[in-house]
PDB file of N, CA and C in Angstrom:
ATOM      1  N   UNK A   1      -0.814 -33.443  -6.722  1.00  0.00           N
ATOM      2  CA  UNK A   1      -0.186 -34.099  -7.830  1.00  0.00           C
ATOM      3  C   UNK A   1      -1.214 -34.913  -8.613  1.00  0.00           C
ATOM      4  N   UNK A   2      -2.255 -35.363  -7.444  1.00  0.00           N
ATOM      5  CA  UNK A   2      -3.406 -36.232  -8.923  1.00  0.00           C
ATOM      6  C   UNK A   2      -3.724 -35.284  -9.288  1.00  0.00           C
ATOM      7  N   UNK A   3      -4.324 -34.399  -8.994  1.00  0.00           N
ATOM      8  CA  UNK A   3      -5.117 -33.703  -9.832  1.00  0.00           C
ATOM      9  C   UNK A   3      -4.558 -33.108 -10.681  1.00  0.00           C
ATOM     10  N   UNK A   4      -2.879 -32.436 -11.054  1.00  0.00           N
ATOM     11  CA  UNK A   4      -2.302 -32.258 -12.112  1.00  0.00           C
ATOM     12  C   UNK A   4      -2.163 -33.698 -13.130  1.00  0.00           C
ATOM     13  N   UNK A   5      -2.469 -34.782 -12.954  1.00  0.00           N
ATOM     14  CA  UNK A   5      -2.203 -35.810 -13.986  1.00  0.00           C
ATOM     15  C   UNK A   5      -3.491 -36.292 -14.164  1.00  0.00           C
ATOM     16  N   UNK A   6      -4.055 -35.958 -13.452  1.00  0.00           N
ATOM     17  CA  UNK A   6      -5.409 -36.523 -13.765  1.00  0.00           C
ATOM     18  C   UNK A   6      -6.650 -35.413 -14.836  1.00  0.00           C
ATOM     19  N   UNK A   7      -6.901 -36.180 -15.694  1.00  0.00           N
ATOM     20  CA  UNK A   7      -7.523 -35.297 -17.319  1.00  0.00           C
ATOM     21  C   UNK A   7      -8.703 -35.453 -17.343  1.00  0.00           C
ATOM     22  N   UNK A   8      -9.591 -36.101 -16.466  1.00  0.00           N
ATOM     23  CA  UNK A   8     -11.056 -36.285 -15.993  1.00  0.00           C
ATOM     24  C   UNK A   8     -11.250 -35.134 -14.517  1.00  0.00           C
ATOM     25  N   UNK A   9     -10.832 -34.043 -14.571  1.00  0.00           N
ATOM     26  CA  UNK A   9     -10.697 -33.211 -13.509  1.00  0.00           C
ATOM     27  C   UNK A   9     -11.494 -33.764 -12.010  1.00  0.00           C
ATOM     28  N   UNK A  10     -10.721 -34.778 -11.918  1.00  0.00           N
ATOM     29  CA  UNK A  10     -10.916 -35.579 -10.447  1.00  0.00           C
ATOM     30  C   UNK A  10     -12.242 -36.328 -10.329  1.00  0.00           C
ATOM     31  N   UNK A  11     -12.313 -36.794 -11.576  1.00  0.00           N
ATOM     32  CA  UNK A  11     -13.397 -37.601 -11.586  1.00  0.00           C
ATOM     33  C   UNK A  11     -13.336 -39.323 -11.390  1.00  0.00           C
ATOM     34  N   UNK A  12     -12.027 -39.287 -12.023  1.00  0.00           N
ATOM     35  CA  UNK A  12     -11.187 -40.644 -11.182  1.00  0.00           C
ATOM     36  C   UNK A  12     -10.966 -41.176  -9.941  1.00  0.00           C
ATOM     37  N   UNK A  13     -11.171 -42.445  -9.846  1.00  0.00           N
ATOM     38  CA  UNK A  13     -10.495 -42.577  -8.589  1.00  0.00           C
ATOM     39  C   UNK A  13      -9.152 -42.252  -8.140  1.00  0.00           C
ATOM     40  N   UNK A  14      -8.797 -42.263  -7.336  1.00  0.00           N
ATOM     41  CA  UNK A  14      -7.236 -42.407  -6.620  1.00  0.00           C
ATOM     42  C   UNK A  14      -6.598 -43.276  -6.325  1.00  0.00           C
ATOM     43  N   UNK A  15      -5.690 -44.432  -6.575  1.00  0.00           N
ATOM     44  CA  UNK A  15      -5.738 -45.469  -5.917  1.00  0.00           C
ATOM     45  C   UNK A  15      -4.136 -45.506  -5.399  1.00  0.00           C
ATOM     46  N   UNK A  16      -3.787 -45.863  -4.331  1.00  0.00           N
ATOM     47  CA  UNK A  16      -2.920 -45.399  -3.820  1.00  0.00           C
ATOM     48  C   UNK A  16      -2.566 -47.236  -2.929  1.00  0.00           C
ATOM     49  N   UNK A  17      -1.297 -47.648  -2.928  1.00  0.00           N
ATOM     50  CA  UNK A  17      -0.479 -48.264  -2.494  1.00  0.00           C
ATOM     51  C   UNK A  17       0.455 -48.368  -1.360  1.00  0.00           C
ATOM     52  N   UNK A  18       0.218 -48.237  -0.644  1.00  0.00           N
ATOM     53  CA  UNK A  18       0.909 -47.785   0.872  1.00  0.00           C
ATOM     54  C   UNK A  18       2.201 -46.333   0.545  1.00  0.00           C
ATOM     55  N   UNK A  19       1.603 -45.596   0.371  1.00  0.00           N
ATOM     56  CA  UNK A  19       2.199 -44.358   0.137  1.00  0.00           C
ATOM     57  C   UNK A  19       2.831 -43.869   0.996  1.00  0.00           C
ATOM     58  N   UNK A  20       2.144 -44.005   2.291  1.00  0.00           N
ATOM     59  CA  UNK A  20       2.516 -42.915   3.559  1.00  0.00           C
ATOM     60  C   UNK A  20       3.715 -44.137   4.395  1.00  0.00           C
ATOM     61  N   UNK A  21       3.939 -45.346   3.961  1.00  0.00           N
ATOM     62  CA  UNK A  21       4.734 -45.938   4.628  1.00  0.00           C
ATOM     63  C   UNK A  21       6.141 -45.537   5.302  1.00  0.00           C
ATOM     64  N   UNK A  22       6.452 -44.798   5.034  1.00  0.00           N
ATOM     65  CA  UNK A  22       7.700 -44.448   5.791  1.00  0.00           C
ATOM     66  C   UNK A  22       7.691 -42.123   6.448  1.00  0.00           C
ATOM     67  N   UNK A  23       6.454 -42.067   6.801  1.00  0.00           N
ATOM     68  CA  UNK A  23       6.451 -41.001   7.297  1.00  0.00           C
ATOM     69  C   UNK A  23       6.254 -41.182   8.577  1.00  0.00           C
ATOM     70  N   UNK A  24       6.610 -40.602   9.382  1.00  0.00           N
ATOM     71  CA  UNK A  24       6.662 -40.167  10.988  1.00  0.00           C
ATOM     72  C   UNK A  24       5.013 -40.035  11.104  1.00  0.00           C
ATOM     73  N   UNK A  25       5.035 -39.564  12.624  1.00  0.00           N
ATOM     74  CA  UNK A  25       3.876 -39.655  13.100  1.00  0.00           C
ATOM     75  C   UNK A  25       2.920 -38.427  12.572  1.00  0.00           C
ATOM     76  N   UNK A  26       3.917 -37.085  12.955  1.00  0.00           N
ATOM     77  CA  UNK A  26       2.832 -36.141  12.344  1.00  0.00           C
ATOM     78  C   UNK A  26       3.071 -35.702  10.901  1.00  0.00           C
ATOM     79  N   UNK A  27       3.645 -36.489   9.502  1.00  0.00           N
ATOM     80  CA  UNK A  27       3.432 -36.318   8.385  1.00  0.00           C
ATOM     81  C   UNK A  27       2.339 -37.199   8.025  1.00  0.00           C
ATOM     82  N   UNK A  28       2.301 -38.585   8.518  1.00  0.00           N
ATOM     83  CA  UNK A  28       1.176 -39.108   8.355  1.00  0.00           C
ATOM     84  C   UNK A  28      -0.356 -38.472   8.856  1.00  0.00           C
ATOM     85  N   UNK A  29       0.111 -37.977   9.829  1.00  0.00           N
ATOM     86  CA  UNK A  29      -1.836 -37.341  10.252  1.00  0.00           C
ATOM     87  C   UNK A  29      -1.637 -36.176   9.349  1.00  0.00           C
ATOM     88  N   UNK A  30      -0.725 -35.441   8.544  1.00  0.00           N
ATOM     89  CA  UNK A  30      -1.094 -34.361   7.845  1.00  0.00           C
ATOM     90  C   UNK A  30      -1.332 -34.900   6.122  1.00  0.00           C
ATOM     91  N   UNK A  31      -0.500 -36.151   5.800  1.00  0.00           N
ATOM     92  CA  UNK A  31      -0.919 -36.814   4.870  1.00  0.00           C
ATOM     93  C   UNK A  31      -2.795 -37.339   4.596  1.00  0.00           C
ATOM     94  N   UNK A  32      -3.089 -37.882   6.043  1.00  0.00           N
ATOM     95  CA  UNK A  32      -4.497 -38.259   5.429  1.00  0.00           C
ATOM     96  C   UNK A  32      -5.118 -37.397   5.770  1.00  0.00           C
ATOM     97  N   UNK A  33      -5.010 -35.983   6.458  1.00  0.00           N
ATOM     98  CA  UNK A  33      -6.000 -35.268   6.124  1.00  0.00           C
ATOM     99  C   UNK A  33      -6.184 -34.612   5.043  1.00  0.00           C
ATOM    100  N   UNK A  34      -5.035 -34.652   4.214  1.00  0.00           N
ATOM    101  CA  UNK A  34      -4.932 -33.675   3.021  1.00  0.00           C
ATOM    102  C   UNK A  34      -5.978 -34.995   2.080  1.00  0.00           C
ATOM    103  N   UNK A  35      -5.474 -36.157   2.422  1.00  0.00           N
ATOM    104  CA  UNK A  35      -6.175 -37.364   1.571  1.00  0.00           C
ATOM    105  C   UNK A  35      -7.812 -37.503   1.689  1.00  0.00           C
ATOM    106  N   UNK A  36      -8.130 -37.246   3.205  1.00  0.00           N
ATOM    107  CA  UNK A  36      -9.915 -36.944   3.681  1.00  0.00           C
ATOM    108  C   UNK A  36     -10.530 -35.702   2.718  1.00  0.00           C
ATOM    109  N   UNK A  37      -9.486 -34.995   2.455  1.00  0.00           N
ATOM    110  CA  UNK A  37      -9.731 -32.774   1.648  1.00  0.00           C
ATOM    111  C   UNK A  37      -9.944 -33.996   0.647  1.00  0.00           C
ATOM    112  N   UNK A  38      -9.228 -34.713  -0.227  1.00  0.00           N
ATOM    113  CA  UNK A  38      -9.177 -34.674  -1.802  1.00  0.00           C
ATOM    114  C   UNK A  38     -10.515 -35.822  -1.925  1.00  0.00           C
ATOM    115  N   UNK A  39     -10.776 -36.643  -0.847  1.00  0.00           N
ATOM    116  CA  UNK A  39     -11.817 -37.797  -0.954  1.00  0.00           C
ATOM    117  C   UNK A  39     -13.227 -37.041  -0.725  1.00  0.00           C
ATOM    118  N   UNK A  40     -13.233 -35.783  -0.393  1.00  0.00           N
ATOM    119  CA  UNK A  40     -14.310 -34.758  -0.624  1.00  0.00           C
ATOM    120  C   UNK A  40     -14.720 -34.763  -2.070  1.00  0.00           C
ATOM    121  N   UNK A  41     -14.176 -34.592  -3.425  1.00  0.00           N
ATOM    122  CA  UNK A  41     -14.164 -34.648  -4.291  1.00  0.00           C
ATOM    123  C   UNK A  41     -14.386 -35.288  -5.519  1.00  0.00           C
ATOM    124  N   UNK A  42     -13.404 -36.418  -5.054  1.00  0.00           N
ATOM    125  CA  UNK A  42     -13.072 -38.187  -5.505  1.00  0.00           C
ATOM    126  C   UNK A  42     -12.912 -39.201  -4.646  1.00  0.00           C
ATOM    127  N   UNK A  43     -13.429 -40.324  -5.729  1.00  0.00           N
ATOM    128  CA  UNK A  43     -12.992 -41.594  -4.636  1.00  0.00           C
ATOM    129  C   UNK A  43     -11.464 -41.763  -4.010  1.00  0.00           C
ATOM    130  N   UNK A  44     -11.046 -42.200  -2.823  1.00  0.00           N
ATOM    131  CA  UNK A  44      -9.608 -42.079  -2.664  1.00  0.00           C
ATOM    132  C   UNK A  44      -9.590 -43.759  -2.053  1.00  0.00           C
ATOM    133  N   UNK A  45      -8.778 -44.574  -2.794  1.00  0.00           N
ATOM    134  CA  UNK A  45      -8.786 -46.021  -2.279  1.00  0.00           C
ATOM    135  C   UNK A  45      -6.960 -46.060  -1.933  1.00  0.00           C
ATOM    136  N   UNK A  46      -7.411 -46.407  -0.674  1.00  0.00           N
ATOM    137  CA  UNK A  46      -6.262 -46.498   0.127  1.00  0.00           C
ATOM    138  C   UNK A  46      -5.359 -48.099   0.650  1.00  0.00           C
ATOM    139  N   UNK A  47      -4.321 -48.559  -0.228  1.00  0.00           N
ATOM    140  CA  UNK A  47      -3.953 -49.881   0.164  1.00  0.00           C
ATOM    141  C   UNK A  47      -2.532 -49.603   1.624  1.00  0.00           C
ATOM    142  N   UNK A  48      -3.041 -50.623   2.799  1.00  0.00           N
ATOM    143  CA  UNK A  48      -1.783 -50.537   3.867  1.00  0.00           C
ATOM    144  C   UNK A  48      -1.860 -51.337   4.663  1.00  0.00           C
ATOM    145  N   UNK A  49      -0.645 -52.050   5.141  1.00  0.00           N
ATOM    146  CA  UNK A  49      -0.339 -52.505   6.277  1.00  0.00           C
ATOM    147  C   UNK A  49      -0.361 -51.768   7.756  1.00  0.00           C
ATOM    148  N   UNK A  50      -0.210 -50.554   7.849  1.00  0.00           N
ATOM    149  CA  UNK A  50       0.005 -49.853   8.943  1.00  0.00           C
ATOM    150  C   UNK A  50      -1.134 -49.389   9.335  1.00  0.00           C
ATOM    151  N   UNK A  51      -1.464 -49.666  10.927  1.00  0.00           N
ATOM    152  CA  UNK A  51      -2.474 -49.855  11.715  1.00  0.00           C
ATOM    153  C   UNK A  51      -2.301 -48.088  11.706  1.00  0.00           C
ATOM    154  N   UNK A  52      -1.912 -48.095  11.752  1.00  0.00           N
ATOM    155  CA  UNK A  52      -2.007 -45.856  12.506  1.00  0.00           C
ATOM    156  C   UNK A  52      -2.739 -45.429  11.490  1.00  0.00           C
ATOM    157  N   UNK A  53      -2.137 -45.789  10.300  1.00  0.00           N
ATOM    158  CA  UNK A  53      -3.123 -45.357   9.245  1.00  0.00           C
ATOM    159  C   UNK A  53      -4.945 -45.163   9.662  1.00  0.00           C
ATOM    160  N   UNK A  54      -5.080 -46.610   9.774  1.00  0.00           N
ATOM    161  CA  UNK A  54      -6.640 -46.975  10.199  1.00  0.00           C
ATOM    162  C   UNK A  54      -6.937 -45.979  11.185  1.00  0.00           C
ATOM    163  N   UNK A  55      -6.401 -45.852  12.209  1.00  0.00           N
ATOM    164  CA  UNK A  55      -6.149 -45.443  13.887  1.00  0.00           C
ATOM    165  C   UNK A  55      -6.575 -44.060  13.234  1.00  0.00           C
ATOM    166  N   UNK A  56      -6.055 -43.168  12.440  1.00  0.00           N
ATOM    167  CA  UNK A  56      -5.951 -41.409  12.352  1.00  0.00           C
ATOM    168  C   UNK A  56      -7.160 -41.160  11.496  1.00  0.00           C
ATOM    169  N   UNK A  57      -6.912 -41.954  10.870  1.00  0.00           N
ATOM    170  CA  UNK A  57      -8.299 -42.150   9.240  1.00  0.00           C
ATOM    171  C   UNK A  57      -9.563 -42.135  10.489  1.00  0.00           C
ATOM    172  N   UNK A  58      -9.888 -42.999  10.887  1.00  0.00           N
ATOM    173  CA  UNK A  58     -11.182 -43.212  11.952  1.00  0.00           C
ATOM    174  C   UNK A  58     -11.580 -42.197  12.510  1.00  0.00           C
ATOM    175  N   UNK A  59     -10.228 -41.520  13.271  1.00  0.00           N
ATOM    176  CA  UNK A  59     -10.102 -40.515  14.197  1.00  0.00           C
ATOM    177  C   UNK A  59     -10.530 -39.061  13.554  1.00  0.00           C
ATOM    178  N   UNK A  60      -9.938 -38.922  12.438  1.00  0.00           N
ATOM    179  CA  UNK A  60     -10.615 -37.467  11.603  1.00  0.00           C
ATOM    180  C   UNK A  60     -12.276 -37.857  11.187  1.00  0.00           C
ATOM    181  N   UNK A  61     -12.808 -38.571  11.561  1.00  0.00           N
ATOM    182  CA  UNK A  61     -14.098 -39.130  10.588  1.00  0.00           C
ATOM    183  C   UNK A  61     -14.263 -39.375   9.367  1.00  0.00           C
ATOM    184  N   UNK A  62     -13.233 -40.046   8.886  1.00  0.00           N
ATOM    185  CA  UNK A  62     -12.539 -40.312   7.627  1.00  0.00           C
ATOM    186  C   UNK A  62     -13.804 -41.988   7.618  1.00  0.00           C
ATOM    187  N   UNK A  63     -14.279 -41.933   6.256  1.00  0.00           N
ATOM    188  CA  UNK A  63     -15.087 -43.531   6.285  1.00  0.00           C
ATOM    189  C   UNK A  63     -13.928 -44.242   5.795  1.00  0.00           C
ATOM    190  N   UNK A  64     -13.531 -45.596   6.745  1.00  0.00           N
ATOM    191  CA  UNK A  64     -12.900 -46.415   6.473  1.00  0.00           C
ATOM    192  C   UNK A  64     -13.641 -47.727   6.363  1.00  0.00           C
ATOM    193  N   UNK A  65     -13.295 -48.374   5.200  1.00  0.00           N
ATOM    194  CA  UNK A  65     -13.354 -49.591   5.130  1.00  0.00           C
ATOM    195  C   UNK A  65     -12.325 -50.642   5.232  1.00  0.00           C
ATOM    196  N   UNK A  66     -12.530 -51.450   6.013  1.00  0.00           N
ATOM    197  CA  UNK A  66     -11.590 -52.332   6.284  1.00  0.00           C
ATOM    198  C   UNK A  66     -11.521 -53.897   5.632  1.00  0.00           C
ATOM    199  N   UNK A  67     -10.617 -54.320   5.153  1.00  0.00           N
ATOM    200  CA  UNK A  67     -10.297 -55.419   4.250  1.00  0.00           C
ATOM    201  C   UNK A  67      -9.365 -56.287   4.818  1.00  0.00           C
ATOM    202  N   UNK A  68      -9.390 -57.141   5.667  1.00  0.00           N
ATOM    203  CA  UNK A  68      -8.363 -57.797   6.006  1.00  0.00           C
ATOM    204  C   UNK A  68      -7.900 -59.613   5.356  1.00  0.00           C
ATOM    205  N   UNK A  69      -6.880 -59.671   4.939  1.00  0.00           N
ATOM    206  CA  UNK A  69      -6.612 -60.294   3.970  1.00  0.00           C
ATOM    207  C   UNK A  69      -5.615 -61.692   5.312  1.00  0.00           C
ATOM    208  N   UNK A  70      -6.660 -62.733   5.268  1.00  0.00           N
ATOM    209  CA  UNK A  70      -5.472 -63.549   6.124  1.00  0.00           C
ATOM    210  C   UNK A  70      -5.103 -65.142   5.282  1.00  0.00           C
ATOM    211  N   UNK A  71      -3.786 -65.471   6.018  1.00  0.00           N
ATOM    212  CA  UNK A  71      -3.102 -66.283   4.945  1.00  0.00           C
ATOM    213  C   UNK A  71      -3.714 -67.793   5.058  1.00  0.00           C
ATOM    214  N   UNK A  72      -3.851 -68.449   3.834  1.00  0.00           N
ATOM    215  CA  UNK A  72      -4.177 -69.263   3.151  1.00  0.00           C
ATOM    216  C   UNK A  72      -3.345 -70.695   4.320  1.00  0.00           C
ATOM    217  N   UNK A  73      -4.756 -71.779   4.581  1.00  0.00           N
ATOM    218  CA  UNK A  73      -4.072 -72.653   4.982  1.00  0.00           C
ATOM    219  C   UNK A  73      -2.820 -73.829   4.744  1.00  0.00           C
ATOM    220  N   UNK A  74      -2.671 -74.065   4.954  1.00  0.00           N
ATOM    221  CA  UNK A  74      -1.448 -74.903   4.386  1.00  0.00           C
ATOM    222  C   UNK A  74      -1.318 -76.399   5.381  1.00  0.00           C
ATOM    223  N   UNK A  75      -1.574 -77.343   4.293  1.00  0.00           N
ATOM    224  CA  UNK A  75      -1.631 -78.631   4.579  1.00  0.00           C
ATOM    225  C   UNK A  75      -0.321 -79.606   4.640  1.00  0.00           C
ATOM    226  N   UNK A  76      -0.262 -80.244   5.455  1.00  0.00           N
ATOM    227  CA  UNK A  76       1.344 -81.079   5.789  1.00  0.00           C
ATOM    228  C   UNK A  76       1.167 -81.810   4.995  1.00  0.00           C
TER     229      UNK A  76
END
């Protein structure tokens, strides 16, 4: 689907928003490998909460970078 909307024939990045959030176990490992195929190509920036994600991404030899975002202190 990017690459039908996309008019720089995949010269764009991808940027993607927790997409795979509500797939089972083996749509997600068939999701990021299809996502590892298209990051052959183009950049593919991947936003998520879900650890499996990280876990399968690693596991195919997918380069992950990791960003962990923790919450802001808060004073009495």
């Amino acid at each position: 689907m990017a690459n039908l909307l996309d008019d720089t024939a995949g010269a764009a990045p991808l940027l993607l928003d927790d997409p795979l959030a509500h797939l089972d176990a083996t749509r997600l490992a068939l999701a990021i490998s299809v996502l590892s195929d298209i990051a052959e190509e183009r950049q593919v920036v991947l936003f998520t909460e879900d650890e499996r994600v990280v876990e399968i991404a690693s596991s195919i030899g997918a380069h992950v970078v990791r960003l962990e975002m923790l919450a802001a202190a808060t004073s009495a």
